[in-house]
Protein backbone atom coordinates (compact mmCIF):
# COMPACT_ATOMS: atom_id res chain seq x y z
CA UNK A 1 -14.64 -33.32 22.01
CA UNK A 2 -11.97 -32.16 19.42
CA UNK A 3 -8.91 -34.46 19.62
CA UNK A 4 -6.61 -31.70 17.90
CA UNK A 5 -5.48 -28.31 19.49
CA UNK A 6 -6.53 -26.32 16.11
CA UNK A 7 -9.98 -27.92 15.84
CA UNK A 8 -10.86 -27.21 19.60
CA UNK A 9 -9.46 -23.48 19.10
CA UNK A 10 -11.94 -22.87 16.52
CA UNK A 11 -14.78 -24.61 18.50
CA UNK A 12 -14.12 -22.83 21.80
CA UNK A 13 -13.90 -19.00 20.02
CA UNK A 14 -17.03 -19.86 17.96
CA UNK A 15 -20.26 -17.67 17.99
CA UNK A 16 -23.23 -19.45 18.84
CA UNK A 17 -26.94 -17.62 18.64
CA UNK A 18 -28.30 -19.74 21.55
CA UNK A 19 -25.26 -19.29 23.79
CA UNK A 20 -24.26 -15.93 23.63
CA UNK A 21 -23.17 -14.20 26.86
CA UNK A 22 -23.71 -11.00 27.94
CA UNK A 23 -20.38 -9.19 28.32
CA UNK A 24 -20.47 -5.55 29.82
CA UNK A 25 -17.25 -3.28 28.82
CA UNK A 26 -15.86 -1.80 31.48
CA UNK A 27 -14.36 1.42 29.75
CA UNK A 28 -12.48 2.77 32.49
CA UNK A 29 -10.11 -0.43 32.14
CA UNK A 30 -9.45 -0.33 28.41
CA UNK A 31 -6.27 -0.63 27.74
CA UNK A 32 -4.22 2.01 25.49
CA UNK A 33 -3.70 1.27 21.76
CA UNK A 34 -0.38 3.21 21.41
CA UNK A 35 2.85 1.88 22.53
CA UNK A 36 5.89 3.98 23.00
CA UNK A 37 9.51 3.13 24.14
CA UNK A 38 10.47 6.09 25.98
CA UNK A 39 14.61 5.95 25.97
CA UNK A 40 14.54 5.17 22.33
CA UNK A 41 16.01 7.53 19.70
CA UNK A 42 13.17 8.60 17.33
CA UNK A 43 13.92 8.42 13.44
CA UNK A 44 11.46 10.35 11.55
CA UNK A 45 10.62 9.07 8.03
CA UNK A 46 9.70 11.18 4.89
CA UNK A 47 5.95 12.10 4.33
CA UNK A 48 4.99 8.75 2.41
CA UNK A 49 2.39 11.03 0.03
CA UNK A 50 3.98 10.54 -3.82
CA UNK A 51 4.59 13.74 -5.74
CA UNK A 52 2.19 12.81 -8.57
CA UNK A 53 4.39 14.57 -11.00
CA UNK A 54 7.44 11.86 -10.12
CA UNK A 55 5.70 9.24 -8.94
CA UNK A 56 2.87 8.28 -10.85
CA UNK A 57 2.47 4.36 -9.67
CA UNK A 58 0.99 1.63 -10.92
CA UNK A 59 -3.16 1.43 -10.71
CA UNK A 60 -4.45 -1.11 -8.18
CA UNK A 61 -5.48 -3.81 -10.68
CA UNK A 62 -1.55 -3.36 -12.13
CA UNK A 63 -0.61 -3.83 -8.53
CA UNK A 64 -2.61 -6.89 -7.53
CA UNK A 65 -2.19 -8.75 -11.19
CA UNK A 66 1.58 -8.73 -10.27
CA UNK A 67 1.63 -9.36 -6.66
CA UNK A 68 3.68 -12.55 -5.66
CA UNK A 69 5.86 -13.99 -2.75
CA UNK A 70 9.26 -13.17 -3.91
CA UNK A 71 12.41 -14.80 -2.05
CA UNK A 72 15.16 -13.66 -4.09
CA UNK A 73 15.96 -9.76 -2.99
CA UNK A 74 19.26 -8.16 -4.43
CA UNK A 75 21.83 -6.43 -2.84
CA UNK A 76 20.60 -2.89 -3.76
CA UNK A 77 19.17 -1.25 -0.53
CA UNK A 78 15.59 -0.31 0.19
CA UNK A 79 15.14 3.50 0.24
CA UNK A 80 13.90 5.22 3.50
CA UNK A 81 11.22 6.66 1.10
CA UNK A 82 10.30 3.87 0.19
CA UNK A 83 10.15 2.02 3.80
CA UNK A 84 8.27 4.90 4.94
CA UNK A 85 5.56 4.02 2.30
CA UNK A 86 5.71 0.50 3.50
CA UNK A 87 4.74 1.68 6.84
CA UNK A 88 2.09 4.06 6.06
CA UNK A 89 0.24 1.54 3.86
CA UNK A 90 0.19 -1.27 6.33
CA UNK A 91 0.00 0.55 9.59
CA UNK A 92 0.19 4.65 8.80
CA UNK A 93 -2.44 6.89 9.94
CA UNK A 94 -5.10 7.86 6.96
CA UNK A 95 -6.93 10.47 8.75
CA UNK A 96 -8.00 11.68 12.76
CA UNK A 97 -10.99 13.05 14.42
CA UNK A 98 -11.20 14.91 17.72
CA UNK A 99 -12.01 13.04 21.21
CA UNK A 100 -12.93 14.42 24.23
CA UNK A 101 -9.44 12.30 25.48
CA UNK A 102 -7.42 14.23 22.48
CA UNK A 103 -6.93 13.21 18.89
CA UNK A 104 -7.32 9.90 17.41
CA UNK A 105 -7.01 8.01 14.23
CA UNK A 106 -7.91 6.18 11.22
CA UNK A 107 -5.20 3.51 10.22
CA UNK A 108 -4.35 2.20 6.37
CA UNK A 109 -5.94 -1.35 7.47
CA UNK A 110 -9.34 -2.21 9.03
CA UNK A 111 -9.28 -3.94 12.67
CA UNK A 112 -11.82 -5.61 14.55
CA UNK A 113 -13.53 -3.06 17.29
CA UNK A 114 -11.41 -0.19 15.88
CA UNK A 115 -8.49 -1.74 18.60
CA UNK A 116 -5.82 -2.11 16.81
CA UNK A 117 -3.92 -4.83 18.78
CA UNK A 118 -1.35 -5.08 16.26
CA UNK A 119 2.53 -3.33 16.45
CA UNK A 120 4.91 -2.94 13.97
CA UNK A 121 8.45 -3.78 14.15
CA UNK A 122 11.25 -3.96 11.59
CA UNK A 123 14.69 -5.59 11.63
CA UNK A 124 16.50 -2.96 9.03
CA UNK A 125 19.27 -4.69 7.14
CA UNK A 126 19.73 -3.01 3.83
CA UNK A 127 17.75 0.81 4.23
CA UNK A 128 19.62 3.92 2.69
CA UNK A 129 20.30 6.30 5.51
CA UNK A 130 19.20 3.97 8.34
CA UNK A 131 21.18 2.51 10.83
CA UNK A 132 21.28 -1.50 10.83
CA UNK A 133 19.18 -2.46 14.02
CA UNK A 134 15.67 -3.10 15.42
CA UNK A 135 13.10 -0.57 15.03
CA UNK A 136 9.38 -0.09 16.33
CA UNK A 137 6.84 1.83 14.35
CA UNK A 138 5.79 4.92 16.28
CA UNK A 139 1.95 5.51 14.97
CA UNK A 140 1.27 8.50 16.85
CA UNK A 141 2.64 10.98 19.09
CA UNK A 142 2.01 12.36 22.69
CA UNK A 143 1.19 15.70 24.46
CA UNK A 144 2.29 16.89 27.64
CA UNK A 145 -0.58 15.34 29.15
CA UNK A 146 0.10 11.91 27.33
CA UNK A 147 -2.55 11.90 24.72
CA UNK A 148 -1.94 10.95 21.17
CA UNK A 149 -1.23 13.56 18.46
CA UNK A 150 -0.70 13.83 15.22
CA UNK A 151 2.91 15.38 15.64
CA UNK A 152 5.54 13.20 16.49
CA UNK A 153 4.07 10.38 14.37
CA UNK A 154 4.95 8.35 11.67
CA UNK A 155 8.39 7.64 13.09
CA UNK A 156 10.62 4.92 14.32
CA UNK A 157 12.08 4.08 17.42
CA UNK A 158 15.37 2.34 17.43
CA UNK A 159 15.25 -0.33 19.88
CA UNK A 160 18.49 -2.45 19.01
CA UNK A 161 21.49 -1.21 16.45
CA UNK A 162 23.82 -3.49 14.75
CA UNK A 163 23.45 -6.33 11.87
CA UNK A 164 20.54 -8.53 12.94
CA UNK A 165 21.02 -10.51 9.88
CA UNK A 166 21.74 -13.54 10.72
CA UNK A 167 19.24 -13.56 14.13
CA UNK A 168 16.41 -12.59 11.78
CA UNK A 169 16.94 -15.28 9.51
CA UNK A 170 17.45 -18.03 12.22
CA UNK A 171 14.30 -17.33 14.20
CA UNK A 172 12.25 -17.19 10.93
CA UNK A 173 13.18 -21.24 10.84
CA UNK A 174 16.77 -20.85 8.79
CA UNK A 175 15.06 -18.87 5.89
CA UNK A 176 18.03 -17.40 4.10
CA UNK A 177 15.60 -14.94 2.38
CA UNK A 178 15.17 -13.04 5.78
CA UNK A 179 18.67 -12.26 5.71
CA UNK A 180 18.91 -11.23 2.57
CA UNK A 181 15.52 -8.48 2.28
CA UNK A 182 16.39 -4.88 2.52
CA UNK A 183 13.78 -5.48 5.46
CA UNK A 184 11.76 -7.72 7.69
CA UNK A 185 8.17 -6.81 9.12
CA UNK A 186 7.50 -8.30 12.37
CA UNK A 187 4.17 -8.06 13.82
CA UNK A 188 3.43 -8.48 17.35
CA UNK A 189 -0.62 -8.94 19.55
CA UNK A 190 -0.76 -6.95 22.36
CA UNK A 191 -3.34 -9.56 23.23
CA UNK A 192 -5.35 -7.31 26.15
CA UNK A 193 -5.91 -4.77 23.51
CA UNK A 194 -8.50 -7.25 22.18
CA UNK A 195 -9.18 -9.95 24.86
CA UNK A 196 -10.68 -6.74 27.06
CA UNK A 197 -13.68 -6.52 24.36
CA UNK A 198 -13.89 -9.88 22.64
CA UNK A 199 -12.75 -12.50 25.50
CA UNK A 200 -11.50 -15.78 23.52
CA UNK A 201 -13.08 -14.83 20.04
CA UNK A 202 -10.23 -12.16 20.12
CA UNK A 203 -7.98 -14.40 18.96
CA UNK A 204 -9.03 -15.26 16.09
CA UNK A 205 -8.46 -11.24 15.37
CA UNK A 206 -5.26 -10.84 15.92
CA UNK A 207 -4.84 -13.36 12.68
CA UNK A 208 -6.92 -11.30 10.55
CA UNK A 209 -5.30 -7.76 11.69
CA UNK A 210 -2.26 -8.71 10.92
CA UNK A 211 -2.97 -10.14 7.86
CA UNK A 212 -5.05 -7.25 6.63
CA UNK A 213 -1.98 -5.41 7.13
CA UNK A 214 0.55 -7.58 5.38
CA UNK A 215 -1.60 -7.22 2.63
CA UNK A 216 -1.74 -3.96 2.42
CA UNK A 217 2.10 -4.32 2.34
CA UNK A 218 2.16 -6.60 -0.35
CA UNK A 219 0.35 -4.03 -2.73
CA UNK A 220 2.71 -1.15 -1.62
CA UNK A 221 5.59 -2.87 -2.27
CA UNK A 222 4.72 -3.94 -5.39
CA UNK A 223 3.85 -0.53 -6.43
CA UNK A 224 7.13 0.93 -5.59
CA UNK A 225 8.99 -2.10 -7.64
CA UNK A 226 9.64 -4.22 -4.93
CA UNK A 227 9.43 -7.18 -3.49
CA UNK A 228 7.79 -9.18 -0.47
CA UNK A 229 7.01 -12.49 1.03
CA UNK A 230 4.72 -12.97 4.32
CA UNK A 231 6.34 -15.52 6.56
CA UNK A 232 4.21 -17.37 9.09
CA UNK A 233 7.18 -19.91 9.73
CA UNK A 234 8.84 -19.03 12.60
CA UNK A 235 10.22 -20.05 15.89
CA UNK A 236 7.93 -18.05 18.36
CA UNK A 237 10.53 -17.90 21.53
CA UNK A 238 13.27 -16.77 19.41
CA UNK A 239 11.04 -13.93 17.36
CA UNK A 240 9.43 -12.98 21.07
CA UNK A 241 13.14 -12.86 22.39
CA UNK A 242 14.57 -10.62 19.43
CA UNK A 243 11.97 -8.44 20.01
CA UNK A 244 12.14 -8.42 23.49
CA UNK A 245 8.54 -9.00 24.18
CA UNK A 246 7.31 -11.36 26.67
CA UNK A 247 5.05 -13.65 24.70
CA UNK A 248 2.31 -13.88 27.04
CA UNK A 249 1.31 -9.80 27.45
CA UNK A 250 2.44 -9.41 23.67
CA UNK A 251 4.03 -11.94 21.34
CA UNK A 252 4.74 -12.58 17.42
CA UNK A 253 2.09 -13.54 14.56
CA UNK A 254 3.12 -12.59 11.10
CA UNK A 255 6.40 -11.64 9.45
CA UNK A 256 6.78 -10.17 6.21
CA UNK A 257 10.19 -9.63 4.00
CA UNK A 258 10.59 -7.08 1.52
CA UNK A 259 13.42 -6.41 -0.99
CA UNK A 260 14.41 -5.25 -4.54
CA UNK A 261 13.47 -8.58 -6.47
CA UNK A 262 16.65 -10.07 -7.71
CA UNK A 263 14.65 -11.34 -11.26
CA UNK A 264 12.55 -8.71 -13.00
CA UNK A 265 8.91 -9.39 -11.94
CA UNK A 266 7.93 -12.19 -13.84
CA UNK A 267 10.80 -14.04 -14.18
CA UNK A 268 11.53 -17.18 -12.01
CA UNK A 269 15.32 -19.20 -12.04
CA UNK A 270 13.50 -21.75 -13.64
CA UNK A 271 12.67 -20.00 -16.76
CA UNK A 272 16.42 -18.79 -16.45
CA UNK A 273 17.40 -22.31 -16.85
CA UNK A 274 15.17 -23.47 -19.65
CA UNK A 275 16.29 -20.60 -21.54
CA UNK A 276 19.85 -20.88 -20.73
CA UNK A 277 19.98 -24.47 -22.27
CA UNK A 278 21.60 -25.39 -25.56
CA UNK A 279 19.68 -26.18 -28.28
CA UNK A 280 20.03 -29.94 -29.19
């Protein structure tokens, strides 16, 4: 028997060929993949597609060569251009088919059992022509019969307004950096999204998902000339709280800040101070 919490984790969610049980879905109790907060103000972004003509980008080898945690952000803000690319590239919707239940979607990063367990808030501290606050990432839209569409997607809902600076940075264990990015990714399991399908081995999936999607991040930002840092250091009440999830039904896993880099990409303080001293 394991004698440490992590080790018996992995035993207890591992696949085994001679004990596999038989586990019949029961599709009429799936549980939805879209989550909406009905009294909140929607804030739709720009179309996150570049205009080839003024915004060539980087190539992907360009973009993953220079990828790096960055914890220095500057003071100029992010733009909402920009955040909406952020967005799409981690979470956005790529493409949709037709459903006998309505429309539904391909996302920018892969998930285990096409699920999708994963939500997307963002604490907004330094984003042109955005309000300070908490925000949740609206993927897709509803008809009158409360099936997902395309329209009405790819927007925010404003949950909380006001700096969140210094909140951010506390529940992300004192990490002045989080107070200091243009913007902070939280991502949040809806654990039943997953559990209803995979039982225990879901989650390990929620892990994955949300990293698959923080790097996806990574890459955009670094293609737009920014800068990010994934953040798995975090006090778990305090994230759950600021959120105002329950952390049992849904609760925190990653975090992600992302700024203007304060150095040129590159450059670290260090090689600031080497150069900076006199020669002898």
């Amino acid at each position: 028997m394991p004698d440490h919490p992590g080790q018996e984790f992995q035993d207890e969610t591992s696949y085994r060929r001679d004990a596999m049980e038989k586990h019949e879905l029961d599709w009429r109790s799936k549980p939805p993949i879209y989550k909406f907060y009905a009294y909140a103000p929607v804030v739709g972004l720009p179309d996150p597609a570049p205009a080839l003509d003024d915004y060539p980008g980087p190539d992907i080898y360009t973009c993953v060569s220079k990828r790096r945690s960055i914890r220095s952000f500057g003071i100029t803000p992010l733009s909402l251009l920009e955040l909406s690319r952020l967005l799409w590239a981690s979470a956005g919707i790529t493409n949709s088919y037709v459903t006998p239940h309505g429309q539904d979607f391909y996302r920018a990063s892969p998930t285990a059992g096409a699920l999708y367990p994963i939500e997307t808030y963002v604490v907004v501290n330094n984003v042109e022509e955005l309000e300070q606050g908490l925000y949740h990432y609206r993927i897709a839209g509803l008809d009158i019969l409360e099936r997902p569409i395309a329209e009405g997607s790819h927007s925010l809902e404003q949950l909380k307004s006001g700096d969140l600076r210094g909140d951010i940075s506390a529940a992300a264990l004192d990490q002045l950096m989080c107070a200091k990015a243009g913007a902070v990714f939280l991502w949040t399991a809806v654990f039943i999204r997953s559990v209803w399908k995979y039982r225990e081995r879901a989650y390990r999936y929620f892990y994955l998902d949300a990293g698959h999607m923080a790097a996806q991040l990574s890459l955009a930002a670094v293609a737009q000339g920014l800068g990010s840092c994934p953040v798995a250091a975090f006090y778990d009440d305090e994230c759950n709280a600021l959120l105002g999830v329950d952390g049992e039904s849904e609760g925190i896993v990653y975090m992600t800040a992302v700024g203007r880099p304060s150095l040129p990409f590159g450059v670290r303080r260090a090689d600031l101070r080497h150069t900076s001293r006199p020669k002898e």
